[in-house]
PDB file of N, CA and C in Angstrom:
ATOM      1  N   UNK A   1       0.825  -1.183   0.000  1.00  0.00           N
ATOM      2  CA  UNK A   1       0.000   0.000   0.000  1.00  0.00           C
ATOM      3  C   UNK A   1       0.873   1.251   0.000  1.00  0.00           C
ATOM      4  N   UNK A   2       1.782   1.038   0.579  1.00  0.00           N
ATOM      5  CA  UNK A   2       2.919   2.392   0.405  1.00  0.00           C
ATOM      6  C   UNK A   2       3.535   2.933  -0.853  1.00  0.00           C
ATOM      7  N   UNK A   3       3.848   1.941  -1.400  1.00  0.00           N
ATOM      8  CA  UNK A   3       4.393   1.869  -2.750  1.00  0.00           C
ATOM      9  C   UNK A   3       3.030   2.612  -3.556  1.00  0.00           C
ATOM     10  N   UNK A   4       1.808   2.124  -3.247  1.00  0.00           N
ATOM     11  CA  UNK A   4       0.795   2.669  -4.114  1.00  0.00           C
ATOM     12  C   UNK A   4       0.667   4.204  -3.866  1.00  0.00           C
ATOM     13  N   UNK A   5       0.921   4.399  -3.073  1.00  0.00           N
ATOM     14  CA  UNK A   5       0.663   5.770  -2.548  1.00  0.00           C
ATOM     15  C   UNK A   5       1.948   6.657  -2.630  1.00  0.00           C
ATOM     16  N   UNK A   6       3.014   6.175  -2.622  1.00  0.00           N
ATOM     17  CA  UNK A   6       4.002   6.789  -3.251  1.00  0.00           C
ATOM     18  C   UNK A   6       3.891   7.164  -4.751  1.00  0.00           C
ATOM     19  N   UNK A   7       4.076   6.116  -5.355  1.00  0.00           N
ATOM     20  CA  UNK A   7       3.389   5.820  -6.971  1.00  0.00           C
ATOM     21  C   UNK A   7       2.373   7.070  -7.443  1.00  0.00           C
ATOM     22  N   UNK A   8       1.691   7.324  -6.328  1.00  0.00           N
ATOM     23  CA  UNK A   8       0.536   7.932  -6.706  1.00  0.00           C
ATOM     24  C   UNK A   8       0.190   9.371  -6.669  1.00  0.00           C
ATOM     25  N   UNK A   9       1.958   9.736  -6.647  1.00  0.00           N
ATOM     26  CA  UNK A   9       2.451  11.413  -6.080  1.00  0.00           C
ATOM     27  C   UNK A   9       1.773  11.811  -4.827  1.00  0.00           C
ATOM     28  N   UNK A  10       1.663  10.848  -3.447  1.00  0.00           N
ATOM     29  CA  UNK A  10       1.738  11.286  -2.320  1.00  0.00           C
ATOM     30  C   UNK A  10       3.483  11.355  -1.748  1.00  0.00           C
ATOM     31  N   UNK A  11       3.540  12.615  -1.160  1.00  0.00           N
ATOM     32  CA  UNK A  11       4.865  12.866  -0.425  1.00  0.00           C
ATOM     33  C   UNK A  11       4.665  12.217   1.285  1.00  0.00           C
ATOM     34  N   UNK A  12       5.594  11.551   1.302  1.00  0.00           N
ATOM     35  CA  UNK A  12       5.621  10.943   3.133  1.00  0.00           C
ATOM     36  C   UNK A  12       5.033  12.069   4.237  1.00  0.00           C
ATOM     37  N   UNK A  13       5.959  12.875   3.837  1.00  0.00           N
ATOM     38  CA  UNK A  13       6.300  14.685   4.500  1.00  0.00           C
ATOM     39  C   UNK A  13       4.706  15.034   4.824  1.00  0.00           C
ATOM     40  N   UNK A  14       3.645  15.003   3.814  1.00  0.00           N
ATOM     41  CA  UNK A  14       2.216  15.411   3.887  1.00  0.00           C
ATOM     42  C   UNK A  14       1.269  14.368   4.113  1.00  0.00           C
ATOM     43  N   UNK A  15       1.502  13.409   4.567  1.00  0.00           N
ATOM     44  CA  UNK A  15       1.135  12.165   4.750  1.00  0.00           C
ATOM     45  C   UNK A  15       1.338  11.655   6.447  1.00  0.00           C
ATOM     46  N   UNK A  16       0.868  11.030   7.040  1.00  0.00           N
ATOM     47  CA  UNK A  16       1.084  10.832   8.151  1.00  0.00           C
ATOM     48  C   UNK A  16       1.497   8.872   8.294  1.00  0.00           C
ATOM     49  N   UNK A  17       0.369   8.778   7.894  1.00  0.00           N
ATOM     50  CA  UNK A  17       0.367   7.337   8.007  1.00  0.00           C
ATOM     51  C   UNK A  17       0.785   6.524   6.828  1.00  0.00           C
ATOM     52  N   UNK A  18       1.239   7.142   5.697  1.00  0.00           N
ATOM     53  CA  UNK A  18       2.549   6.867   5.214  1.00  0.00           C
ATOM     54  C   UNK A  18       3.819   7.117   5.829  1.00  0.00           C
ATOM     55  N   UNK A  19       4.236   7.909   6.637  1.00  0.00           N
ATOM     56  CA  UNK A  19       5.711   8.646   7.009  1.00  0.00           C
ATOM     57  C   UNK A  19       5.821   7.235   7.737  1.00  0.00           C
ATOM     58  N   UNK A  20       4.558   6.856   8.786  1.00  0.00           N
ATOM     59  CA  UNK A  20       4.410   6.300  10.253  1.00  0.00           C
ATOM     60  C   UNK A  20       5.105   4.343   9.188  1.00  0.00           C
ATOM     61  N   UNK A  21       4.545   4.334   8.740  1.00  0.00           N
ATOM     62  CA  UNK A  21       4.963   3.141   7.216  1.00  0.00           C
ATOM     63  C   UNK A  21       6.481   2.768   6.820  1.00  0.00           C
ATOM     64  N   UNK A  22       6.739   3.939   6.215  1.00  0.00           N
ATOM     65  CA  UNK A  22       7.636   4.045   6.117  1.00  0.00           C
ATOM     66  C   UNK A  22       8.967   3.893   6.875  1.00  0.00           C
ATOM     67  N   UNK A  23       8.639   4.324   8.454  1.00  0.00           N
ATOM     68  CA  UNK A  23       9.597   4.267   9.404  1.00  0.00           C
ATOM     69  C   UNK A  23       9.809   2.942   9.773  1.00  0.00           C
ATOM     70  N   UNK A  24       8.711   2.162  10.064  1.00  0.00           N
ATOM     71  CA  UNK A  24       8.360   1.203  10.476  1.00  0.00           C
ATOM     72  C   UNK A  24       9.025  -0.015   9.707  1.00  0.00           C
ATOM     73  N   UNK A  25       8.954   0.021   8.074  1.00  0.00           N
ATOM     74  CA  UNK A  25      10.103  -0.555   7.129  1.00  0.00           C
ATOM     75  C   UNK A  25      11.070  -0.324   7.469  1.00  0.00           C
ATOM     76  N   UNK A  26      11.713   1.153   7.957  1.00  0.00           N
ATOM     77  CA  UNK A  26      13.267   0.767   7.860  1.00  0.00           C
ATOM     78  C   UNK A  26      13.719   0.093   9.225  1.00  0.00           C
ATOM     79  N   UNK A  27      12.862   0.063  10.232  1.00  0.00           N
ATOM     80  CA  UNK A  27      13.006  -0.115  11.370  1.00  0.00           C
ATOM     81  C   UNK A  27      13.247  -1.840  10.916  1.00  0.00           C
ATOM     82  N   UNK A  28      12.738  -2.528  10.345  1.00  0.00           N
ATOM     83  CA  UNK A  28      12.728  -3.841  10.416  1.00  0.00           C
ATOM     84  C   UNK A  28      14.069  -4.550   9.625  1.00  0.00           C
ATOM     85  N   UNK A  29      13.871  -3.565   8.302  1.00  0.00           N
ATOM     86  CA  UNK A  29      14.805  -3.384   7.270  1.00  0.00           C
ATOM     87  C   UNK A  29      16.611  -3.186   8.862  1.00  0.00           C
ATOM     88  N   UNK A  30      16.334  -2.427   8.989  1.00  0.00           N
ATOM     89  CA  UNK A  30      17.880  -1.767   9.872  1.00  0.00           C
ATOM     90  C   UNK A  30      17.706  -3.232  11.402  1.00  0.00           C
ATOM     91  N   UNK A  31      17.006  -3.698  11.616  1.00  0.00           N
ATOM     92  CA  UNK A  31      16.776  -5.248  12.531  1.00  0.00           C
ATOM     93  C   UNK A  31      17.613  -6.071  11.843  1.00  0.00           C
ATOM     94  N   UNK A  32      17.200  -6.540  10.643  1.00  0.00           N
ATOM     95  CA  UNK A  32      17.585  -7.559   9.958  1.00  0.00           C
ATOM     96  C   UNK A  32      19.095  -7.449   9.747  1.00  0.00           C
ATOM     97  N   UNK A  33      19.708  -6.310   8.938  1.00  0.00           N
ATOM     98  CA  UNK A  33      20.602  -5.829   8.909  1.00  0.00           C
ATOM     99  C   UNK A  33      21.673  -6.263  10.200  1.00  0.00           C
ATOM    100  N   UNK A  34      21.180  -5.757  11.078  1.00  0.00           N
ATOM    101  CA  UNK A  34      22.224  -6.206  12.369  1.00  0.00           C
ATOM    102  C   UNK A  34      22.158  -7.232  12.949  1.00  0.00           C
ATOM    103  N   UNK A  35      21.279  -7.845  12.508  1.00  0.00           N
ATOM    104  CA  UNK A  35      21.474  -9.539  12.341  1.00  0.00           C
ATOM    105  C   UNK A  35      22.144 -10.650  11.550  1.00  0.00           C
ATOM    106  N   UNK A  36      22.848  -9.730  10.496  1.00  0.00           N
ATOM    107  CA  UNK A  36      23.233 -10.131   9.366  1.00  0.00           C
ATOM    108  C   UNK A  36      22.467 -10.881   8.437  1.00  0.00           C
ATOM    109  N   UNK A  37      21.029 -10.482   8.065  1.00  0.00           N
ATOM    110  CA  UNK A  37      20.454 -10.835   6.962  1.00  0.00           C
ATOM    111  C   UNK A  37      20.354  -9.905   5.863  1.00  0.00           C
ATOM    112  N   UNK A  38      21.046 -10.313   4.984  1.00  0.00           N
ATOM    113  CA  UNK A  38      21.301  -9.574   3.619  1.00  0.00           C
ATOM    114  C   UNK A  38      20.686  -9.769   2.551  1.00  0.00           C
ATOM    115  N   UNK A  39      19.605  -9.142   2.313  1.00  0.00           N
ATOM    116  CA  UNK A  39      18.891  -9.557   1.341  1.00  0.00           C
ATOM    117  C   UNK A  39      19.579  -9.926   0.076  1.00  0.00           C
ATOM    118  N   UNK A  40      19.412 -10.879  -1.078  1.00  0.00           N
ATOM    119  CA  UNK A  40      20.169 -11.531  -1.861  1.00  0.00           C
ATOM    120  C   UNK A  40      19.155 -11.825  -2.949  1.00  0.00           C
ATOM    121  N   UNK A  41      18.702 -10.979  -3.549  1.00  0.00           N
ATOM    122  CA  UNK A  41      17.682 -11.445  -5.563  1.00  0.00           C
ATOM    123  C   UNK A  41      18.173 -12.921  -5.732  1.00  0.00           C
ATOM    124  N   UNK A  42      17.068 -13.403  -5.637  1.00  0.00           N
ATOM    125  CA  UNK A  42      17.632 -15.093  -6.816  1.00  0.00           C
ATOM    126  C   UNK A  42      18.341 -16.152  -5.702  1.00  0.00           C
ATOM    127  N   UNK A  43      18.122 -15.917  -4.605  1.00  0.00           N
ATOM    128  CA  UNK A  43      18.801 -17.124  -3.748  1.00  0.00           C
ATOM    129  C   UNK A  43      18.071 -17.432  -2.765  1.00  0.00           C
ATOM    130  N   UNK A  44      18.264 -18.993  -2.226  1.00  0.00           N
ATOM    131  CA  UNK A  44      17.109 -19.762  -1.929  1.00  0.00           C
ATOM    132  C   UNK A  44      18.082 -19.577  -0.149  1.00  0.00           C
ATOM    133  N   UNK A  45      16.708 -20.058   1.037  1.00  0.00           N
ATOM    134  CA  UNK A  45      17.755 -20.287   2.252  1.00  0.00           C
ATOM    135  C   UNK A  45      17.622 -21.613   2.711  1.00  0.00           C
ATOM    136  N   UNK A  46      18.647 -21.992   2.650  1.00  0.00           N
ATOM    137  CA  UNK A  46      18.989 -23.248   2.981  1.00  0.00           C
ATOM    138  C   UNK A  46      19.417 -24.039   4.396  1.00  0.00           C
ATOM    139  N   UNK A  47      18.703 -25.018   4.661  1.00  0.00           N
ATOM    140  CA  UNK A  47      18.823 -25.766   6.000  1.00  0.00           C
ATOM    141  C   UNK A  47      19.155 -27.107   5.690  1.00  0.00           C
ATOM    142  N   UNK A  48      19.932 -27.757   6.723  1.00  0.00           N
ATOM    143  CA  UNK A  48      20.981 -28.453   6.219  1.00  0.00           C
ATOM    144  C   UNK A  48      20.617 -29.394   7.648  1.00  0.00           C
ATOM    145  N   UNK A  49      20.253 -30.877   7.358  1.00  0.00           N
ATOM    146  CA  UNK A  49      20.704 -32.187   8.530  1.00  0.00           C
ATOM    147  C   UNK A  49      21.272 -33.361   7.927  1.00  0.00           C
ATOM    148  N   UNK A  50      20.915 -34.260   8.785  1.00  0.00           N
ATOM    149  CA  UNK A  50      22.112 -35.411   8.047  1.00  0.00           C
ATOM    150  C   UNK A  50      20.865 -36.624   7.537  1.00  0.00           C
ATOM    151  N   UNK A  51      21.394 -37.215   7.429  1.00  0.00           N
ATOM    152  CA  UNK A  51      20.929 -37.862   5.852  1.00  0.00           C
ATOM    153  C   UNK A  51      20.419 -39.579   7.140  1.00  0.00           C
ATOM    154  N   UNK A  52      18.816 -39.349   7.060  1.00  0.00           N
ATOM    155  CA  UNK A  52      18.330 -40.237   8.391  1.00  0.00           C
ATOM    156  C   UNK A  52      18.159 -41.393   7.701  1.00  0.00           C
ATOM    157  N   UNK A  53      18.154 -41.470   6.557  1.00  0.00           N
ATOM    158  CA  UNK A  53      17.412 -42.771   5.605  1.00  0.00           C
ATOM    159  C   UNK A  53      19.144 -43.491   5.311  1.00  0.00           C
ATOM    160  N   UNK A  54      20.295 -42.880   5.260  1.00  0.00           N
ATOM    161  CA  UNK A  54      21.324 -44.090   4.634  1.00  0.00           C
ATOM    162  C   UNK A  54      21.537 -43.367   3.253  1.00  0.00           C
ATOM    163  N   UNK A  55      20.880 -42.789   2.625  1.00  0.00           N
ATOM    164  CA  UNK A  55      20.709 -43.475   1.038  1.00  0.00           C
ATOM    165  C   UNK A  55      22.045 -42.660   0.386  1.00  0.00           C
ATOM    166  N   UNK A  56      22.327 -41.254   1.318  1.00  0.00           N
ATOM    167  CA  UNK A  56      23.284 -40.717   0.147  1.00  0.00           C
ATOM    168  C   UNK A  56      24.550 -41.194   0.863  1.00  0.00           C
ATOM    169  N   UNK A  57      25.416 -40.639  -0.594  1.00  0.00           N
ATOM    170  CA  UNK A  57      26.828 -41.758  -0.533  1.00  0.00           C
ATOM    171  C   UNK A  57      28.103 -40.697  -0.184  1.00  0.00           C
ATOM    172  N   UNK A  58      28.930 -40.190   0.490  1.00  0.00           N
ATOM    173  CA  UNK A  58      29.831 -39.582   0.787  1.00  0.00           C
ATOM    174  C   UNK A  58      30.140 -38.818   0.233  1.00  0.00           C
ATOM    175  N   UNK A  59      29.448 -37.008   0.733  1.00  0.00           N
ATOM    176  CA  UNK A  59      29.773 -36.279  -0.521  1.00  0.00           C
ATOM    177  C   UNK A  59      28.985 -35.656  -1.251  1.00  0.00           C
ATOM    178  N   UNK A  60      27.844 -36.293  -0.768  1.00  0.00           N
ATOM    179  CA  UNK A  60      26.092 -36.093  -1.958  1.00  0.00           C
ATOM    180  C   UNK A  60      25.784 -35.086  -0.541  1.00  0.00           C
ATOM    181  N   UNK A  61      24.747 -34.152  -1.513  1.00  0.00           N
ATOM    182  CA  UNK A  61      23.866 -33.908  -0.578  1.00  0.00           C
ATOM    183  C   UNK A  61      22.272 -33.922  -1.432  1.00  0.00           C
ATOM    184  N   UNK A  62      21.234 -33.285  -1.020  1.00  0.00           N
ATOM    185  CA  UNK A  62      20.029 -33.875  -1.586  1.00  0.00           C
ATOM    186  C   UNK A  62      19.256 -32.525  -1.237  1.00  0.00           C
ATOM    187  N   UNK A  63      19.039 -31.861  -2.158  1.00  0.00           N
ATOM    188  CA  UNK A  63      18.148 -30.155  -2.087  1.00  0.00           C
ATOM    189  C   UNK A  63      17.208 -30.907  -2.173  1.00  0.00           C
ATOM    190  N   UNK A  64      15.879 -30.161  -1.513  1.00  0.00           N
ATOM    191  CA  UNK A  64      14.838 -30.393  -1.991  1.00  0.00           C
ATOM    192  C   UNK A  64      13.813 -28.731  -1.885  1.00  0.00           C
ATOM    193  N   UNK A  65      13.382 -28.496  -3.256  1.00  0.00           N
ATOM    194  CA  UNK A  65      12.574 -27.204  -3.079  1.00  0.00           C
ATOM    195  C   UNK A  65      11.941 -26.810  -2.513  1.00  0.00           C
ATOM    196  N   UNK A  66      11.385 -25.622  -1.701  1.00  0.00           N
ATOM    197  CA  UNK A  66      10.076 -25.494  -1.100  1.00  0.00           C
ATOM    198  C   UNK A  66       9.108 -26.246  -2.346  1.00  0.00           C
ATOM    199  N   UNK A  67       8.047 -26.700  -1.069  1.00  0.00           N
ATOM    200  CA  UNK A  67       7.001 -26.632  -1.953  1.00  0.00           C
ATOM    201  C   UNK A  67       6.696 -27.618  -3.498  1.00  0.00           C
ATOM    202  N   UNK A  68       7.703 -28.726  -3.556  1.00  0.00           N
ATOM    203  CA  UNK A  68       7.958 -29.054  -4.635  1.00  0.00           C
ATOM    204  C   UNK A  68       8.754 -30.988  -4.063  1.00  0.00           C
ATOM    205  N   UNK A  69       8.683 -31.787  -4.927  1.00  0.00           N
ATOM    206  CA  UNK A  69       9.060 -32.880  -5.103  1.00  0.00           C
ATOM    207  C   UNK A  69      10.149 -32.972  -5.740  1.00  0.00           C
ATOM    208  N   UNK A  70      10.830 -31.986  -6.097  1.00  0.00           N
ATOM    209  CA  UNK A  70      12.219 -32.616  -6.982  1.00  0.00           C
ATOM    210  C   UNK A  70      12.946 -31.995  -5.893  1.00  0.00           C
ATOM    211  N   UNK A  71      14.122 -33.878  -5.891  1.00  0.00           N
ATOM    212  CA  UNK A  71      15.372 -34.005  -5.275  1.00  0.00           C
ATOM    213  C   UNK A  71      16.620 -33.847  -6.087  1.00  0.00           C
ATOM    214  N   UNK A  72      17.364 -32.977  -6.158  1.00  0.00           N
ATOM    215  CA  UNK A  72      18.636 -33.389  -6.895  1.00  0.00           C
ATOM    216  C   UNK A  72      19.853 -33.478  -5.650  1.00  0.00           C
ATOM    217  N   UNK A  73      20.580 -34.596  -6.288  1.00  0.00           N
ATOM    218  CA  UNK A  73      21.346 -35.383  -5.871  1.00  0.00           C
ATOM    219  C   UNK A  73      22.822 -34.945  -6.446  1.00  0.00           C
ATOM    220  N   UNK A  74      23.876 -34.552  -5.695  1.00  0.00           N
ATOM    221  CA  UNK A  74      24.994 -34.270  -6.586  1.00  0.00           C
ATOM    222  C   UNK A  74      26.170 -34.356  -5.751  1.00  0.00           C
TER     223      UNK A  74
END
């Protein structure tokens, strides 16, 4: 909704509950940050255990997508 209203030649400055929005993003935005989460275009986050079934062989590991059935094996 901010973006729309930016978009939409509202200024923060004359706006209240946009400014109040706005702050509130960087506030979370500047959290993350000092947590070291870096936002990254195009990359997946990955969690990692050990292999309960046996099946992979020294070396393999086994992605599996959100949300999705394909395993690759490499």
């Amino acid at each position: 909704m901010s973006a729309r209203m930016i978009l939409s030649g509202i200024q923060p400055e004359d706006e209240a509950y946009l400014q109040s929005q706005l702050a509130l993003m960087a506030k979370v935005e500047r959290k993350g940050l000092k947590e070291g989460r870096i936002p990254i275009d195009d990359t997946y986050y990955l969690m990692g255990t050990t292999d309960p079934t046996g099946t992979l062989k020294r070396d393999q590991v086994c992605i599996i997508l959100y949300a999705s059935n394909f395993c690759h094996i490499s």
